[in-house]
N, C-alpha and C. Protein backbone atom coordinates (compact mmCIF):
# COMPACT_ATOMS: atom_id res chain seq x y z
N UNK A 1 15.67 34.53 26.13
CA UNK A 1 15.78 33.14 25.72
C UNK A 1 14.39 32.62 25.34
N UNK A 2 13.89 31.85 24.12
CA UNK A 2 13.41 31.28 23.95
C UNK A 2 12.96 29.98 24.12
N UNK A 3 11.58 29.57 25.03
CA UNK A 3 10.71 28.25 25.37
C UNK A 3 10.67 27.37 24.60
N UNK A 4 11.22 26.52 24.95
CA UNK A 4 11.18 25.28 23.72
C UNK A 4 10.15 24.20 24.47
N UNK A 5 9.60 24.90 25.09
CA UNK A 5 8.38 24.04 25.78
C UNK A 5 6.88 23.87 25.09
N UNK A 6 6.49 22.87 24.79
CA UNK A 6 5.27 22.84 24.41
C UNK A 6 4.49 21.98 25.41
N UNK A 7 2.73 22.51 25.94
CA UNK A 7 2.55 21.34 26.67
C UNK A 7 1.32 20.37 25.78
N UNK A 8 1.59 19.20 26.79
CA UNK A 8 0.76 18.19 26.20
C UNK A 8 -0.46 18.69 25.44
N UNK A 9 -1.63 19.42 26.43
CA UNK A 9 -2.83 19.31 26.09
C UNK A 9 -2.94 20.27 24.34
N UNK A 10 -1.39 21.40 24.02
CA UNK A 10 -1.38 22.26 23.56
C UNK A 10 -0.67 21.22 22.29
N UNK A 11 0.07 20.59 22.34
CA UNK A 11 0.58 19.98 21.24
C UNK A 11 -0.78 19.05 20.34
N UNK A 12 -1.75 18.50 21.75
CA UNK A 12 -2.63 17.14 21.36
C UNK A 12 -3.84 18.05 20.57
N UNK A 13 -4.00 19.38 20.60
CA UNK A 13 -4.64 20.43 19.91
C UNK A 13 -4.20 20.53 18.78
N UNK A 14 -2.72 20.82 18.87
CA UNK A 14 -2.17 20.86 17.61
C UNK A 14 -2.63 19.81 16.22
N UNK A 15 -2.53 18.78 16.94
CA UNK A 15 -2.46 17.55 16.03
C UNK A 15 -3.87 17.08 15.77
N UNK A 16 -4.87 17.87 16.40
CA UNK A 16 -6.04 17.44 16.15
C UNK A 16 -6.61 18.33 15.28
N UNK A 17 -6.00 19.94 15.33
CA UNK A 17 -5.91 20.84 14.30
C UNK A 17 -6.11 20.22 13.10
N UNK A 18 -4.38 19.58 12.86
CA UNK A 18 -3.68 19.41 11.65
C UNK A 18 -4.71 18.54 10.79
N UNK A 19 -5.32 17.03 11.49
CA UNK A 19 -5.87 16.27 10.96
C UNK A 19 -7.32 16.81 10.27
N UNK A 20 -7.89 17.85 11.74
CA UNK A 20 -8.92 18.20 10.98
C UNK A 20 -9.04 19.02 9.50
N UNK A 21 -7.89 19.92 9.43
CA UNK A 21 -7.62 20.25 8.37
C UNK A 21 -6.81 19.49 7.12
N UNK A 22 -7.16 18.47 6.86
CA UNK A 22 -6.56 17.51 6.09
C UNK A 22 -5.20 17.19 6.12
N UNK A 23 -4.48 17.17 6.91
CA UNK A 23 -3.04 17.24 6.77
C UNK A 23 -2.70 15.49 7.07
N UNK A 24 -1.67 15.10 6.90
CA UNK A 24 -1.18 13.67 6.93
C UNK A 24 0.18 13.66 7.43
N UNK A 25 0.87 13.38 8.50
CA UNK A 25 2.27 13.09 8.54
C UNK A 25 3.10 12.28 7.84
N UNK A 26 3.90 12.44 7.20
CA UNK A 26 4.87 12.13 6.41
C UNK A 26 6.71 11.62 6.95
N UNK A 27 7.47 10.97 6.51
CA UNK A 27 8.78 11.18 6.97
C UNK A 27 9.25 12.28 6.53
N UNK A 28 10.19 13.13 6.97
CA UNK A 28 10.89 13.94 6.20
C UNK A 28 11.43 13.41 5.09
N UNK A 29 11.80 12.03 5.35
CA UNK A 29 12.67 11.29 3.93
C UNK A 29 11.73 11.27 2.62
N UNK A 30 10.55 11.20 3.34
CA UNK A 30 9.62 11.22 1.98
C UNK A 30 9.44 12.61 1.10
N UNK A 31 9.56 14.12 1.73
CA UNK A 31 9.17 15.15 1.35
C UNK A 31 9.90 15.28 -0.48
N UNK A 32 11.49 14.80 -0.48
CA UNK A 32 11.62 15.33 -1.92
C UNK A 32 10.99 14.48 -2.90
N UNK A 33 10.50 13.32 -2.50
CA UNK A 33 9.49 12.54 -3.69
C UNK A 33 8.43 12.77 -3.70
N UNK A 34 7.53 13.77 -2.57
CA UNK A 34 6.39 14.30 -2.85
C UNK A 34 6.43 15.69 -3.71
N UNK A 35 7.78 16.30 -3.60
CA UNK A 35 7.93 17.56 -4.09
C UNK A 35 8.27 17.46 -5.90
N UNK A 36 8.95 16.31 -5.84
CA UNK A 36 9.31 15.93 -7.10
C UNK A 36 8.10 14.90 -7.97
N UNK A 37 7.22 14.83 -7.28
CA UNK A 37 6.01 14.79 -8.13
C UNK A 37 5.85 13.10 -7.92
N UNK A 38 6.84 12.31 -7.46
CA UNK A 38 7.27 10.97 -7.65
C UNK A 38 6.04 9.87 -6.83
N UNK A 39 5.93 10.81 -5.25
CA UNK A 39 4.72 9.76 -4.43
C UNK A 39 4.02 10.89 -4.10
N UNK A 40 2.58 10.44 -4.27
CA UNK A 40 1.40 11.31 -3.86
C UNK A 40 0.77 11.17 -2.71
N UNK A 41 0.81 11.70 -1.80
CA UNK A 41 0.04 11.33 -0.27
C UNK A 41 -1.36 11.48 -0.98
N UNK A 42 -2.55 11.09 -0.14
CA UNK A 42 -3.69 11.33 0.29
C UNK A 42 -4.41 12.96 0.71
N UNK A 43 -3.50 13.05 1.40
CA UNK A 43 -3.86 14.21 1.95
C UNK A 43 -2.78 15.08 2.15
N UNK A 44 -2.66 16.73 2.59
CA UNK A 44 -1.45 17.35 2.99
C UNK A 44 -0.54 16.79 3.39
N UNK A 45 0.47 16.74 3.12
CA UNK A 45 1.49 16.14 3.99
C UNK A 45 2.34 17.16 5.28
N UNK A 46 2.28 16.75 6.13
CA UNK A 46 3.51 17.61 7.20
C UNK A 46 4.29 16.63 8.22
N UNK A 47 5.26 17.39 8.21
CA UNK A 47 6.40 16.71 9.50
C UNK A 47 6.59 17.20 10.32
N UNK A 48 6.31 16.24 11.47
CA UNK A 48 6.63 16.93 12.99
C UNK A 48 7.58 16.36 13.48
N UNK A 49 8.11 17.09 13.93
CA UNK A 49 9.62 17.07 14.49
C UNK A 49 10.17 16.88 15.55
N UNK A 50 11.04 16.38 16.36
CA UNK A 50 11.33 16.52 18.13
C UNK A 50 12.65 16.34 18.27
N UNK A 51 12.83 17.54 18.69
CA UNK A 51 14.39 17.75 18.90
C UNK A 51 14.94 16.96 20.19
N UNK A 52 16.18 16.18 19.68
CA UNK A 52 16.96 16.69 20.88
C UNK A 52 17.05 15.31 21.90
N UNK A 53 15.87 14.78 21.81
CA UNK A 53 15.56 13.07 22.60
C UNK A 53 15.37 13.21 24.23
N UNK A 54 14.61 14.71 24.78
CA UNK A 54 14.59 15.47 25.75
C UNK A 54 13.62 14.00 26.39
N UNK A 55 13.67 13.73 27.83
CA UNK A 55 12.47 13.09 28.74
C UNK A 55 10.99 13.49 28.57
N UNK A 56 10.87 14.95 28.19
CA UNK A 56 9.76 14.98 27.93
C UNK A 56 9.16 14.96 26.53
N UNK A 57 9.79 14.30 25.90
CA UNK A 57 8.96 13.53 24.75
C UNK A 57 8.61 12.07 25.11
N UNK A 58 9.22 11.63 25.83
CA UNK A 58 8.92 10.66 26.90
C UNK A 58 7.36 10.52 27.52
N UNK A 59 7.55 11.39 28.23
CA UNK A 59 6.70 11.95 29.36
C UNK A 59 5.45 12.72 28.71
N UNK A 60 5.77 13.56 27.80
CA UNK A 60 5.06 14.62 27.44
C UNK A 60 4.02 14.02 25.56
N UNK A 61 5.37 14.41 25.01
CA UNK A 61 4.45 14.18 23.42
C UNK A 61 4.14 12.86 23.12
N UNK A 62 5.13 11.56 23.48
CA UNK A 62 4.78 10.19 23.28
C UNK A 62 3.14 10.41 23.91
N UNK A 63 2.76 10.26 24.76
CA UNK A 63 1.33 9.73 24.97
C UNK A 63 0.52 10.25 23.75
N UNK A 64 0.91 11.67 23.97
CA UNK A 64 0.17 12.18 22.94
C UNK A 64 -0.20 11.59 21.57
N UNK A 65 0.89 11.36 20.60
CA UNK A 65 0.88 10.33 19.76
C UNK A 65 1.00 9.08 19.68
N UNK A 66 0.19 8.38 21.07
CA UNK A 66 -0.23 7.03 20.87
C UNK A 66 -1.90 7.61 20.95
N UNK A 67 -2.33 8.53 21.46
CA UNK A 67 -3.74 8.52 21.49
C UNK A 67 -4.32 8.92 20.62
N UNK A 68 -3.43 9.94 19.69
CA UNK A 68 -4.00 10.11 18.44
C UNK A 68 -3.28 9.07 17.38
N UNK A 69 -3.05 8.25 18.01
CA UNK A 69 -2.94 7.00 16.87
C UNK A 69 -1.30 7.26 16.01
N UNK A 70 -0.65 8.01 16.10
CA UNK A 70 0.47 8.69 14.99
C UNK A 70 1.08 7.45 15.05
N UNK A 71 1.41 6.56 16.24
CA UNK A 71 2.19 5.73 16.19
C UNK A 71 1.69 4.36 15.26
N UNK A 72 0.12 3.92 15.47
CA UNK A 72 -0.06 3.10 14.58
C UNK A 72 0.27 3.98 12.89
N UNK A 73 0.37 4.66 12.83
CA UNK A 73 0.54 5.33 11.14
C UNK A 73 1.48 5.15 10.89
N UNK A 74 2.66 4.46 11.49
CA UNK A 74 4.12 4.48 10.80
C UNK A 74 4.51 5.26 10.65
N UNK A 75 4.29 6.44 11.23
CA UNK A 75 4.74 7.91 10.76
C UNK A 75 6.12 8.37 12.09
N UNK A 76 6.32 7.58 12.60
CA UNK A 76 7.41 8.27 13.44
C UNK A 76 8.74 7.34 13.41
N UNK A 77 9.46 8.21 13.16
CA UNK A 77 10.89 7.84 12.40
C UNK A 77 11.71 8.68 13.56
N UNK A 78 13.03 8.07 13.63
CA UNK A 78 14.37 8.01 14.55
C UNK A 78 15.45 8.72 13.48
N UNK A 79 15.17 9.77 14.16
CA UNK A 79 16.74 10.79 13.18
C UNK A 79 17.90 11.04 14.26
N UNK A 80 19.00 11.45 13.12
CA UNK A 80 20.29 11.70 14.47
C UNK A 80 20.52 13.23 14.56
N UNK A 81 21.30 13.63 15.29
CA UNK A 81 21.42 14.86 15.32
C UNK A 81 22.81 15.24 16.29
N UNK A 82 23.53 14.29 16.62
CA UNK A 82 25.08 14.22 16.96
C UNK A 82 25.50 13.77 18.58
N UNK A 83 26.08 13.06 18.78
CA UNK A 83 26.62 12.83 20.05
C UNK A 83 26.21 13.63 21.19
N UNK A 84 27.21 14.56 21.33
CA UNK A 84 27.91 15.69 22.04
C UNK A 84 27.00 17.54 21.88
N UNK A 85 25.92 17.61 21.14
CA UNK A 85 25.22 18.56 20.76
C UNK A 85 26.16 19.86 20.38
N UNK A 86 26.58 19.56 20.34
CA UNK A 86 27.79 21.03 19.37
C UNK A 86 27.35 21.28 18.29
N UNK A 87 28.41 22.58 17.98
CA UNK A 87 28.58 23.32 16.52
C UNK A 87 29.35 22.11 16.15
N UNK A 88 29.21 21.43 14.44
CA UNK A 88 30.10 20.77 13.98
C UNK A 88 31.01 21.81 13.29
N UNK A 89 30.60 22.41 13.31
CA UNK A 89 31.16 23.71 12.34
C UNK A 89 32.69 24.03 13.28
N UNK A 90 32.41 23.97 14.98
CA UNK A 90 33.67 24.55 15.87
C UNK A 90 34.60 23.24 15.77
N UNK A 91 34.15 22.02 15.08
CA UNK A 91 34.70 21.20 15.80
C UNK A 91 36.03 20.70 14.47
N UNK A 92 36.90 19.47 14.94
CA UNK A 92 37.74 19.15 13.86
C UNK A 92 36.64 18.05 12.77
N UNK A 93 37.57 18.05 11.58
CA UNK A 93 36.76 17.20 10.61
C UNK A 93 36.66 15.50 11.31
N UNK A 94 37.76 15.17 12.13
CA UNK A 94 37.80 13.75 12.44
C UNK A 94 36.92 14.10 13.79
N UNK A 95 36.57 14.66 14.66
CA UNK A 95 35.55 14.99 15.50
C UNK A 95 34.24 14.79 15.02
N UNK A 96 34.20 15.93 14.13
CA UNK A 96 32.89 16.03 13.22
C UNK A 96 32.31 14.43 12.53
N UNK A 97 33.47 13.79 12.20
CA UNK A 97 32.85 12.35 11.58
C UNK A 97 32.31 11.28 12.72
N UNK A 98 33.59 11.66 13.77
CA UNK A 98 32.85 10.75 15.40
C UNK A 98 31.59 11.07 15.03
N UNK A 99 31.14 12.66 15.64
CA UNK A 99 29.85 12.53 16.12
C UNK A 99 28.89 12.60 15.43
N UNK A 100 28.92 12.43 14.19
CA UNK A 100 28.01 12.03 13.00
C UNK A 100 27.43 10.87 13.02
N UNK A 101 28.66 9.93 12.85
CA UNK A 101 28.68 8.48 12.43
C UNK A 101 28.02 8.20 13.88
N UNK A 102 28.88 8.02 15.12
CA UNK A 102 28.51 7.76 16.23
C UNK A 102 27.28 7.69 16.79
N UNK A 103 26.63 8.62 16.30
CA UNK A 103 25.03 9.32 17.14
C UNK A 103 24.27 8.29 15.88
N UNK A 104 24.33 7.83 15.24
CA UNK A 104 23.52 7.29 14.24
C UNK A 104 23.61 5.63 14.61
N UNK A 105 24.95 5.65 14.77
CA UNK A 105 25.23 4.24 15.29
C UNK A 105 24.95 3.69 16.50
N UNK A 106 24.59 4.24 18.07
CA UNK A 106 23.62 4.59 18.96
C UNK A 106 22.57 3.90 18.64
N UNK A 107 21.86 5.09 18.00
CA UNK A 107 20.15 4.93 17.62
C UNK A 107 19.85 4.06 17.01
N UNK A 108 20.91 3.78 16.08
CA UNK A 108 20.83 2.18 15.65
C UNK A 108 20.60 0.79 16.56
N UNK A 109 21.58 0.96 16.88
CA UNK A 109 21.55 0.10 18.16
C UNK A 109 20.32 0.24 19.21
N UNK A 110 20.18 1.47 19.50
CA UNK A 110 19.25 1.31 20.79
C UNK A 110 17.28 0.77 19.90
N UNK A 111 17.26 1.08 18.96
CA UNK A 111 15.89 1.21 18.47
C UNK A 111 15.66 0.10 17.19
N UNK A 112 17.10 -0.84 17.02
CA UNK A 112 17.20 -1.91 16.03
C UNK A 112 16.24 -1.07 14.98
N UNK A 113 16.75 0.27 14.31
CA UNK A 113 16.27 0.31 13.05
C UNK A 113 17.45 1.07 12.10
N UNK A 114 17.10 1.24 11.01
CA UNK A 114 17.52 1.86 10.24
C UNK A 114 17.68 3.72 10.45
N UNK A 115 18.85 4.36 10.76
CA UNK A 115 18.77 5.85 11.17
C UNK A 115 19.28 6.27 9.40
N UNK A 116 18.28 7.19 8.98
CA UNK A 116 18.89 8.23 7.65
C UNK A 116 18.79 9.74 8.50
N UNK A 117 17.09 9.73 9.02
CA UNK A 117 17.50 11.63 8.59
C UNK A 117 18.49 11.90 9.87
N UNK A 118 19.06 13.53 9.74
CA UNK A 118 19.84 13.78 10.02
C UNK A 118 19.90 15.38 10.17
N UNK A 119 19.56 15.87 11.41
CA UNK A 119 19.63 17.19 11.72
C UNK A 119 20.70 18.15 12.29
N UNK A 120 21.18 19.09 11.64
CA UNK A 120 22.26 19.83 11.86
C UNK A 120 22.31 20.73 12.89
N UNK A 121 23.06 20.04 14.06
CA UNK A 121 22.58 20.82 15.54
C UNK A 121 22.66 22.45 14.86
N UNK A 122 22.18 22.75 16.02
CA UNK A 122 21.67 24.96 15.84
C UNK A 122 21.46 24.83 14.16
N UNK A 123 20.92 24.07 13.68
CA UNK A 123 21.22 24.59 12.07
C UNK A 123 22.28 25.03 11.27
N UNK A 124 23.29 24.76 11.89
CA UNK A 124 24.63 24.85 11.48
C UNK A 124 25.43 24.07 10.79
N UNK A 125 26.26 24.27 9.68
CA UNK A 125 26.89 23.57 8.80
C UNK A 125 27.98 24.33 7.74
N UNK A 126 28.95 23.76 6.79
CA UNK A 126 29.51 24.35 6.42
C UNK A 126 29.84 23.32 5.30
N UNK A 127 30.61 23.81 4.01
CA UNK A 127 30.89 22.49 3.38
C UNK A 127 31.37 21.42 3.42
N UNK A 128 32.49 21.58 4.50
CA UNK A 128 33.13 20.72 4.35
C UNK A 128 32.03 19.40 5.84
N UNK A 129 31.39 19.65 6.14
CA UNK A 129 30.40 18.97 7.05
C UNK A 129 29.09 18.61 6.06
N UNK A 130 28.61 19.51 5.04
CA UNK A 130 28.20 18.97 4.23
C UNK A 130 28.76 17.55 3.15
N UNK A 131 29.66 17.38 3.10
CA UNK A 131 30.27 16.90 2.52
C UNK A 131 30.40 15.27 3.22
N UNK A 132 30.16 15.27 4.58
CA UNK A 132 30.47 14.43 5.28
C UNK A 132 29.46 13.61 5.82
N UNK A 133 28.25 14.51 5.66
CA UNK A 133 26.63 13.92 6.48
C UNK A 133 26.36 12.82 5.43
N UNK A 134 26.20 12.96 4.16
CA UNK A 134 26.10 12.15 3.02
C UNK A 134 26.35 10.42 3.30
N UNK A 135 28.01 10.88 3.88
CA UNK A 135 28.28 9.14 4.01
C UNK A 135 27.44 8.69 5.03
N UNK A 136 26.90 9.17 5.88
CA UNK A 136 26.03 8.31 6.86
C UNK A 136 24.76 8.05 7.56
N UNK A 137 24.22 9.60 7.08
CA UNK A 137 23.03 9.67 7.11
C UNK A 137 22.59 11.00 5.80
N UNK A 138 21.20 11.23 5.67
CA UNK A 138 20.49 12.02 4.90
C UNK A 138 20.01 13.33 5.95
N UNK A 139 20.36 14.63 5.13
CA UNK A 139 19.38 15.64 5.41
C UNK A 139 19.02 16.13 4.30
N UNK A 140 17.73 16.58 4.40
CA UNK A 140 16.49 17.17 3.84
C UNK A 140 17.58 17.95 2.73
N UNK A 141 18.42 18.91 2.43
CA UNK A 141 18.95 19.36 1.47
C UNK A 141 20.13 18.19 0.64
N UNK A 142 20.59 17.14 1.70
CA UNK A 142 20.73 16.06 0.97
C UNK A 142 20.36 14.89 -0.05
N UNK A 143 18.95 14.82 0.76
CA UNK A 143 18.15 14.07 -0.33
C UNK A 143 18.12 15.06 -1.85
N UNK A 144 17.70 16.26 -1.48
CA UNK A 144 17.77 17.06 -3.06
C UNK A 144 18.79 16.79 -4.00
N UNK A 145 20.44 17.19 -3.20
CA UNK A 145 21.41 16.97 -4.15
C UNK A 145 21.68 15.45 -4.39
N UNK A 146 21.28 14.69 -4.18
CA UNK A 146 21.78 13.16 -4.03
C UNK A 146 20.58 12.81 -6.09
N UNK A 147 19.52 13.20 -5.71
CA UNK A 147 18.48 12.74 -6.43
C UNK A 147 18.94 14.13 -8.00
């Protein structure tokens, strides 16, 4: 089994890496208008990611990115990624729309903002779930076909 553990002092390296090497955090929502030539960052762009809404992003990476400032940058955005953490793929299509819609509507609520991106638990998907993420939120191969 694979560690999905990162620790603080090792992530706050990370990010001090990234900056020193010119890099800039970005939304994911932004990546196909940087790719498509449309908005130009400053500098590299990259997205960091946090699965899952675990306590220790809480505990662990939040501090981290208040001390390196990420949070004054506007750079951290609220994505969904489903209720119930399942395969949508095992599940029924009227299931699959619960916990789509649902988990977005949550985060909505709990964080009074706007939820688009939208991550496909285990990376899993199929068309007819493709078909369905569209109405309520955006993923990264969504924004492509949409534009």
């Amino acid at each position: 089994m694979q560690c999905l553990e990162s620790y603080p002092s090792t992530f706050e390296n990370e990010i001090i890496t990234l900056r020193s090497k010119g890099y800039e955090p970005v939304f994911a929502k932004d990546i196909p208008e940087i790719i498509n030539g449309n908005q130009k960052p400053e500098k590299k762009p990259v997205v960091l990611t946090m699965d899952d809404g675990y306590k220790d992003f809480y505990t662990n990476a939040l501090p981290v990115i208040i001390r390196q400032k990420a949070l004054d940058s506007g750079y951290v955005e609220v994505g969904s990624h489903i209720v119930h953490h399942t395969s949508l793929t095992n599940v029924s299509s009227k299931n699959a729309e619960y916990e789509i819609k649902e988990s977005k509507r949550m985060l909505e609520e709990m964080f009074n903002t706007k939820v688009l991106p939208f991550a496909y638990p285990y990376g899993r998907s199929d068309k007819a779930i493709q078909c369905q993420v569209p109405r309520f939120s955006r993923t990264l191969s969504a924004y492509f076909s949409l534009n």
